[in-house]
Protein backbone atom coordinates (compact mmCIF):
# COMPACT_ATOMS: atom_id res chain seq x y z
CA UNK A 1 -7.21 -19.41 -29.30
CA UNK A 2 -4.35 -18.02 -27.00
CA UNK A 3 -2.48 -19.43 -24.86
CA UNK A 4 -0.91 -18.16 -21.49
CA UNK A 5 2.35 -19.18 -20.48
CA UNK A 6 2.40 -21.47 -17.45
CA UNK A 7 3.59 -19.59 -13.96
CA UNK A 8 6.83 -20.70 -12.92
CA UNK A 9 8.14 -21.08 -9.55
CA UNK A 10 11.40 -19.43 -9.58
CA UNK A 11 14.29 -18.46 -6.97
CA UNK A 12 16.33 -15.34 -7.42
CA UNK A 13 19.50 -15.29 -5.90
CA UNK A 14 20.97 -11.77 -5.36
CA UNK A 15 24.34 -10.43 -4.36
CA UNK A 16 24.89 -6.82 -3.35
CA UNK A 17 28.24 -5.45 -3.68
CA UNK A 18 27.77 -1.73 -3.96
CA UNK A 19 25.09 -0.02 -1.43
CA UNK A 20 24.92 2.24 -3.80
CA UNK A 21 22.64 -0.25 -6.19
CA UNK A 22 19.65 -0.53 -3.47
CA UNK A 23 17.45 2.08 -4.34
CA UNK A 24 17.79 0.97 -8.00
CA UNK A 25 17.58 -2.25 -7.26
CA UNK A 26 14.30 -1.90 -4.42
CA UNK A 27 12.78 0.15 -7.42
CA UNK A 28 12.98 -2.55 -9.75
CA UNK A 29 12.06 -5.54 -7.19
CA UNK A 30 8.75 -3.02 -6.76
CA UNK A 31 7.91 -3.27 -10.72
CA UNK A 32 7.48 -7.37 -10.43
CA UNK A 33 5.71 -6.82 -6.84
CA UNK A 34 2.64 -8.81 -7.83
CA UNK A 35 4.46 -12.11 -8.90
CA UNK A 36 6.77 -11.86 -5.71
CA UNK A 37 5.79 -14.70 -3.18
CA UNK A 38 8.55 -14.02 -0.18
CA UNK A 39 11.95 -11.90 -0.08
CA UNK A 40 14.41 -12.35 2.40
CA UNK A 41 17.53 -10.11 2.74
CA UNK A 42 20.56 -11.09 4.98
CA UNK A 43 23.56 -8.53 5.30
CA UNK A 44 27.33 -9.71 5.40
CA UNK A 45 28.93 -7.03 7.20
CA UNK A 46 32.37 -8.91 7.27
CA UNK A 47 32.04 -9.66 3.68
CA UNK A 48 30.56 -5.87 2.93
CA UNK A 49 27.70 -7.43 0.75
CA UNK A 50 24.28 -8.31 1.39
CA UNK A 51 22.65 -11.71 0.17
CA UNK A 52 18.72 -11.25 -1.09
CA UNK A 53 16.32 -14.20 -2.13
CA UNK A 54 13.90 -13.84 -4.17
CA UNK A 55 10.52 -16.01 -4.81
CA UNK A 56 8.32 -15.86 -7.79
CA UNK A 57 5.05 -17.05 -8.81
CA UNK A 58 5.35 -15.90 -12.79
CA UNK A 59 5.29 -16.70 -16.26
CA UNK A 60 9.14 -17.58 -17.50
CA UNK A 61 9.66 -14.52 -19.59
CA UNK A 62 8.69 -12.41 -16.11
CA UNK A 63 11.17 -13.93 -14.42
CA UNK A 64 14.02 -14.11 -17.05
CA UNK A 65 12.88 -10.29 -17.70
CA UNK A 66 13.81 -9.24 -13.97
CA UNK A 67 16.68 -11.32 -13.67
CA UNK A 68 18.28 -9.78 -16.13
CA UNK A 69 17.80 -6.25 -15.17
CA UNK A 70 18.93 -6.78 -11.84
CA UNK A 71 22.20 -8.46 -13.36
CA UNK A 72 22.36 -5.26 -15.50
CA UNK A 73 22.45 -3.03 -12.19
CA UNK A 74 26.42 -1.58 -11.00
CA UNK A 75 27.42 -4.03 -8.06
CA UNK A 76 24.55 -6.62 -8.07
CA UNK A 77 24.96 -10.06 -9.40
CA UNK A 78 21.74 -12.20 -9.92
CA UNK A 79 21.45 -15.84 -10.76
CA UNK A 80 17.82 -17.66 -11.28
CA UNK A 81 17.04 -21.25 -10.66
CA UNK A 82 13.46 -22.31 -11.46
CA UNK A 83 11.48 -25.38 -9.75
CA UNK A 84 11.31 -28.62 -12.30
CA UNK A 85 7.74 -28.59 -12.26
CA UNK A 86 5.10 -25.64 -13.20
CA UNK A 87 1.68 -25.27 -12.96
């Protein structure tokens, strides 16, 4: 019998440094659209980055999976924390 990995709730924090990374990194948010419960995007003009959250409904490997591409994109940093409980 197999078994399915348990959805995770899981936060994305995202920092953009370079607006050059936002197509990239809008194309690769739109990939993992079906686990993605909210987004929220704040700019820092002062600071000349922009602050994303991200919220996900997903199996751990999903999330660890986008995580790290978007930490693999020029001028983004992304850091995950995931909820203590899961379904």
């Amino acid at each position: 019998m197999e078994t399915q990995n348990p959805n995770r709730i899981a936060h994305i924090g995202i920092i953009v440094e370079d607006s050059g990374a936002v197509e990239r990194l809008n194309a690769t948010l739109h990939q993992y659209a079906p686990y993605i419960i909210g987004r929220m995007g704040i700019p820092c003009p002062t600071h000349g980055v922009s602050v994303i959250s991200v919220i996900l409904d997903a199996p751990a490997d999903i999330i660890s999976a986008l995580s790290g591409k978007l930490g693999m994109l020029k001028g983004v940093g992304a850091k995950t924390l995931y909820a203590k409980v899961s379904q």
